[in-house]
Protein backbone atom coordinates (compact mmCIF):
# COMPACT_ATOMS: atom_id res chain seq x y z
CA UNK A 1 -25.86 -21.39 -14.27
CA UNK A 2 -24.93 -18.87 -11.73
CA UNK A 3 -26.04 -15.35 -12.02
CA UNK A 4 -23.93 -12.56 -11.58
CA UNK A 5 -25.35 -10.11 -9.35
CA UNK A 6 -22.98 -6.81 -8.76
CA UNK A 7 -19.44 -6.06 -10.94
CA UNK A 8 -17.90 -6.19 -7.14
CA UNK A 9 -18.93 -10.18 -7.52
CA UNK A 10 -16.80 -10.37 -10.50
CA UNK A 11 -13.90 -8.14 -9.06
CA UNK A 12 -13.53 -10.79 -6.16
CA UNK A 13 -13.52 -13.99 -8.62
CA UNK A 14 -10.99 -12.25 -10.64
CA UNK A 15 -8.53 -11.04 -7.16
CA UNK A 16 -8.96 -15.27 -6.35
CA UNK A 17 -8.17 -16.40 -9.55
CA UNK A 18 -5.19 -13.88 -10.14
CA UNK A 19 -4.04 -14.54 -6.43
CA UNK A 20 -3.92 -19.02 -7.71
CA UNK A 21 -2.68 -18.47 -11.09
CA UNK A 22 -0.96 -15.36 -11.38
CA UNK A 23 -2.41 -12.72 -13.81
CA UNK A 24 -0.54 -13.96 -16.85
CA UNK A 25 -1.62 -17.57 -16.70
CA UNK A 26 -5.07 -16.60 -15.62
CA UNK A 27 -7.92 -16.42 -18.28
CA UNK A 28 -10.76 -14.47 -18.63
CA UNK A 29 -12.81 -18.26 -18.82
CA UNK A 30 -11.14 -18.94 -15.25
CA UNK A 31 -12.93 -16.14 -14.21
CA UNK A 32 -16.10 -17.39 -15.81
CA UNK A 33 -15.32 -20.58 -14.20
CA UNK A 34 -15.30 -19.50 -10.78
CA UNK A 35 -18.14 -17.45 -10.95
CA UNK A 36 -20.54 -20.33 -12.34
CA UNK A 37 -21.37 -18.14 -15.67
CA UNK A 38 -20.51 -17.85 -19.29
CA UNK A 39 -17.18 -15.70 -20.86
CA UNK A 40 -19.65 -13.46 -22.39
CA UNK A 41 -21.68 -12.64 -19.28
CA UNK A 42 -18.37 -11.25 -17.82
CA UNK A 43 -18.36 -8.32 -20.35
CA UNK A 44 -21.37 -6.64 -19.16
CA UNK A 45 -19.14 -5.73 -16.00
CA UNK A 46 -15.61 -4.46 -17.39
CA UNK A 47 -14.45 -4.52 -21.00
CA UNK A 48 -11.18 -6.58 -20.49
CA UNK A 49 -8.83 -8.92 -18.26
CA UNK A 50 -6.67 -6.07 -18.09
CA UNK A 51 -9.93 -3.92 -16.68
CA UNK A 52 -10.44 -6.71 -14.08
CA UNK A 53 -6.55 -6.43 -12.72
CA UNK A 54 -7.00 -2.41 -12.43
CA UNK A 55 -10.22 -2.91 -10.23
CA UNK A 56 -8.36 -6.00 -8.34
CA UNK A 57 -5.32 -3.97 -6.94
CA UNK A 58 -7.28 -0.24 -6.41
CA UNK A 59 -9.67 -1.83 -4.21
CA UNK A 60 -6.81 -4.18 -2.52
CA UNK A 61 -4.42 -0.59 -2.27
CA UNK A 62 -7.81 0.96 -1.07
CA UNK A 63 -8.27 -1.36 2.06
CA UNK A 64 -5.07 -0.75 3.33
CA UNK A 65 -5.20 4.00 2.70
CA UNK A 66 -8.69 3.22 4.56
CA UNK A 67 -7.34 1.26 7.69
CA UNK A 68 -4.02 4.39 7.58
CA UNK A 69 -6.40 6.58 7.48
CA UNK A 70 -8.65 5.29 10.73
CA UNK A 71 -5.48 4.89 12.05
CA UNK A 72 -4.50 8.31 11.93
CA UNK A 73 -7.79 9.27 13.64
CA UNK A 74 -6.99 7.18 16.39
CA UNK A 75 -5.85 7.40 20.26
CA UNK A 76 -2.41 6.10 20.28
CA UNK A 77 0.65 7.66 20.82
CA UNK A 78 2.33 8.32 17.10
CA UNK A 79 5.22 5.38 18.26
CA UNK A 80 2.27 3.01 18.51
CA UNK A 81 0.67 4.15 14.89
CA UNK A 82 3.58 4.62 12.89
CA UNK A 83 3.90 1.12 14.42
CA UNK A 84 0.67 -0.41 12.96
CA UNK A 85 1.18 2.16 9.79
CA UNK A 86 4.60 -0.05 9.07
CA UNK A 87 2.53 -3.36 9.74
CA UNK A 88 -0.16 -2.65 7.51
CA UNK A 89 2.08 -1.94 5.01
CA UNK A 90 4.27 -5.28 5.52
CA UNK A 91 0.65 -7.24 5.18
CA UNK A 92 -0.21 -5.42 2.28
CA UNK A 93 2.74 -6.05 0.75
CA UNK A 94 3.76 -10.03 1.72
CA UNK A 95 -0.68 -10.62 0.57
CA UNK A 96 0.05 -8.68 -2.54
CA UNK A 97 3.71 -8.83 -3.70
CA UNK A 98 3.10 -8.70 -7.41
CA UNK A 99 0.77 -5.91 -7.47
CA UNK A 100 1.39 -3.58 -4.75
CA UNK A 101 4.89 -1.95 -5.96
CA UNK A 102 2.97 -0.74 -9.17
CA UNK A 103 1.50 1.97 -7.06
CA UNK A 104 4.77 3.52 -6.52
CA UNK A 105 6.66 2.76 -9.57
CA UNK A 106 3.89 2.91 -12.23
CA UNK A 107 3.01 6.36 -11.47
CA UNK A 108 3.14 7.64 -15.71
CA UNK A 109 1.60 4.12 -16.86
CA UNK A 110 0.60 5.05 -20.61
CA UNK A 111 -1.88 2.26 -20.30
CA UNK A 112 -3.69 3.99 -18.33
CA UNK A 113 -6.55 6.72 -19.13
CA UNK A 114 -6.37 10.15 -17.70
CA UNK A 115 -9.44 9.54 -15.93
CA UNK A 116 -7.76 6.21 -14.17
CA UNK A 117 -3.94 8.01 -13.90
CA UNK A 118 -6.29 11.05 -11.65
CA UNK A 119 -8.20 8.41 -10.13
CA UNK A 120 -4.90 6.46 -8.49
CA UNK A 121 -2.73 10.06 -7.90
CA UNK A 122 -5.76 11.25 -5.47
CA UNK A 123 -5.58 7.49 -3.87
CA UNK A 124 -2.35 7.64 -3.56
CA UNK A 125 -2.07 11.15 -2.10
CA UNK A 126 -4.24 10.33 0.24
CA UNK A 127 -1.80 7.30 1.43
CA UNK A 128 1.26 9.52 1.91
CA UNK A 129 -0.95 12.09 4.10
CA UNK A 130 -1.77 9.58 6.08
CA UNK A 131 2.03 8.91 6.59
CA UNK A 132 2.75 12.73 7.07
CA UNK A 133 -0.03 13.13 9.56
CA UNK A 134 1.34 10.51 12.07
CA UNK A 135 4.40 12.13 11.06
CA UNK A 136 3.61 15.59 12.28
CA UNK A 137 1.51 14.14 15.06
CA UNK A 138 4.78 13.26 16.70
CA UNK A 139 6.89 15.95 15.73
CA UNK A 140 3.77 18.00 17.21
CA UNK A 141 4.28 15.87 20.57
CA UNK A 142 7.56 15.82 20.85
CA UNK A 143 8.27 12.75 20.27
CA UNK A 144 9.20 12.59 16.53
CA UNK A 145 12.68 15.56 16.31
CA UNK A 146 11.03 19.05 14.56
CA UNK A 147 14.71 18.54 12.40
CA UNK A 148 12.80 16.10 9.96
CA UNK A 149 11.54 16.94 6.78
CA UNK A 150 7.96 15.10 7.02
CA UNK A 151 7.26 14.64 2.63
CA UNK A 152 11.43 13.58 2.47
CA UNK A 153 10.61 10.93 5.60
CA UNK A 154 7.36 9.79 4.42
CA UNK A 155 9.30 9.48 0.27
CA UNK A 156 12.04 7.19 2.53
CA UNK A 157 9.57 5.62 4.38
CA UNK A 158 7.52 4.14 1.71
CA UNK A 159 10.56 3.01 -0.30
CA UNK A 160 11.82 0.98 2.64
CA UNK A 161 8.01 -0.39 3.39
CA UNK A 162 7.86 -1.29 -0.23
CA UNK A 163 11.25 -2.70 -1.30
CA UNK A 164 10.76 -6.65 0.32
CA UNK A 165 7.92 -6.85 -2.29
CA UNK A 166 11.00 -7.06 -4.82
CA UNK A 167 12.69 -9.57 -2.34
CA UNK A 168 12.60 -13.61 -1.96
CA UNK A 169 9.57 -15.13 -0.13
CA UNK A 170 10.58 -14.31 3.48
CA UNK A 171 11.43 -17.54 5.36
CA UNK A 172 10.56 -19.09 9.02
CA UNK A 173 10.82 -16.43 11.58
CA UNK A 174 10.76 -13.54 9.41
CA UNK A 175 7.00 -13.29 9.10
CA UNK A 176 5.35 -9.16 7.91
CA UNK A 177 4.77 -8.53 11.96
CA UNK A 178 8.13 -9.39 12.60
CA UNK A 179 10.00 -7.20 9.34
CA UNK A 180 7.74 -4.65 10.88
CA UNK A 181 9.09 -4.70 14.10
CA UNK A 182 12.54 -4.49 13.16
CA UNK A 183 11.84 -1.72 10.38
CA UNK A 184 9.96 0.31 13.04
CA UNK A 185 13.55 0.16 15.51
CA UNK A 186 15.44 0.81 12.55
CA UNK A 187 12.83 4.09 11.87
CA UNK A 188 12.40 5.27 15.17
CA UNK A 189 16.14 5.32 16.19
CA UNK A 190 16.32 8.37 13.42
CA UNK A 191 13.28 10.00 14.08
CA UNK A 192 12.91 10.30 17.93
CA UNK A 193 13.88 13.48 19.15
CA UNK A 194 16.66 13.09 21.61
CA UNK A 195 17.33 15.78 24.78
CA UNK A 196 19.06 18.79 23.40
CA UNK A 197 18.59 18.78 19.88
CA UNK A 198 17.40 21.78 18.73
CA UNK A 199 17.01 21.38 15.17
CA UNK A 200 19.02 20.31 11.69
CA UNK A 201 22.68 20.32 12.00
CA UNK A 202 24.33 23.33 10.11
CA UNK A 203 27.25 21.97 7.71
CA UNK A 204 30.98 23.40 8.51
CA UNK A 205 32.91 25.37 6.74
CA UNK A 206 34.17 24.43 3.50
């Protein structure tokens, strides 16, 4: 009989187990299972299968603010990281399908305790300024026009990086990299600042 030596031990049997059987048909004796141990011993780590899917998809959400974040601290032109910001997302998303939209449409879960609901608004604030700061990186450069509105672009942004979560399995050819790179033309074409433009276009009148 295995012993279990750290709660992130039993966080990575449950992210396996959830990934093969989905969190529904997994059981907490799954878990067990693939960690060599007894149901009981599990409940000296978190209080619930329910526990174990919170602690799954914060530290999978985590990975990916983390690598934004070293992106944004980075060398590369803002093209080149809004670039790898779109990618990131596309992995994080095709890896995680099931779980990763709940951090943008779960955002008043009453499951949740106010502790947790705290907990994931300062994670996920600290996504979208990661967004914002490549953002105003390139409006700072000139690259990116000064006509944007940065929290608008990053709101539009997100939903567009999130929404093939909620689509079909993409098929040959259209692997994250490559949604990525056609997402990123798609961006780009609106954001670039083109010769002349001074700033947002005044409406006519009425």
């Amino acid at each position: 009989m295995t012993k279990i030596r750290s709660r992130q031990q039993v966080v990575d049997a449950a992210a396996k187990v959830f990934a093969e059987k989905g969190y529904d048909n997994a059981r907490i004796e799954d878990i067990a299972k693939e960690l060599g141990v007894l149901q009981g011993s599990l409940y000296y780590h978190v209080s619930s299968k329910a526990a174990l899917l919170r602690l799954v998809t914060r530290e999978q959400f985590t990975e990916v603010v983390v690598k934004l974040e070293k992106l944004v601290a980075g060398r590369e032109s803002p093209r080149d990281k809004l670039g790898k910001a779109v990618r990131a997302q596309q992995r994080y998303v095709d890896r995680h399908r099931t779980s990763s939209p709940r951090w943008f449409t779960d955002a008043h879960d009453p499951r949740r305790t106010e502790i947790e609901a705290d907990e994931d608004a300062r994670l996920l604030a600290r996504y979208r300024a990661a967004w914002k700061s490549i953002l105003e990186e390139g409006v700072a450069a000139g690259d990116i026009s000064s006509a944007i509105d940065p929290t608008v672009t990053v709101l539009t942004l997100l939903g567009m990086c999130i929404s093939p979560a909620a689509w079909p399995p993409p098929g040959p050819g259209r692997s994250p990299t490559t949604m990525a790179a056609l997402q990123l033309d798609i961006v780009w074409s609106g954001l670039a600042r083109t010769e002349g433009a001074t700033g947002p276009e005044q409406p006519g009148p009425a």
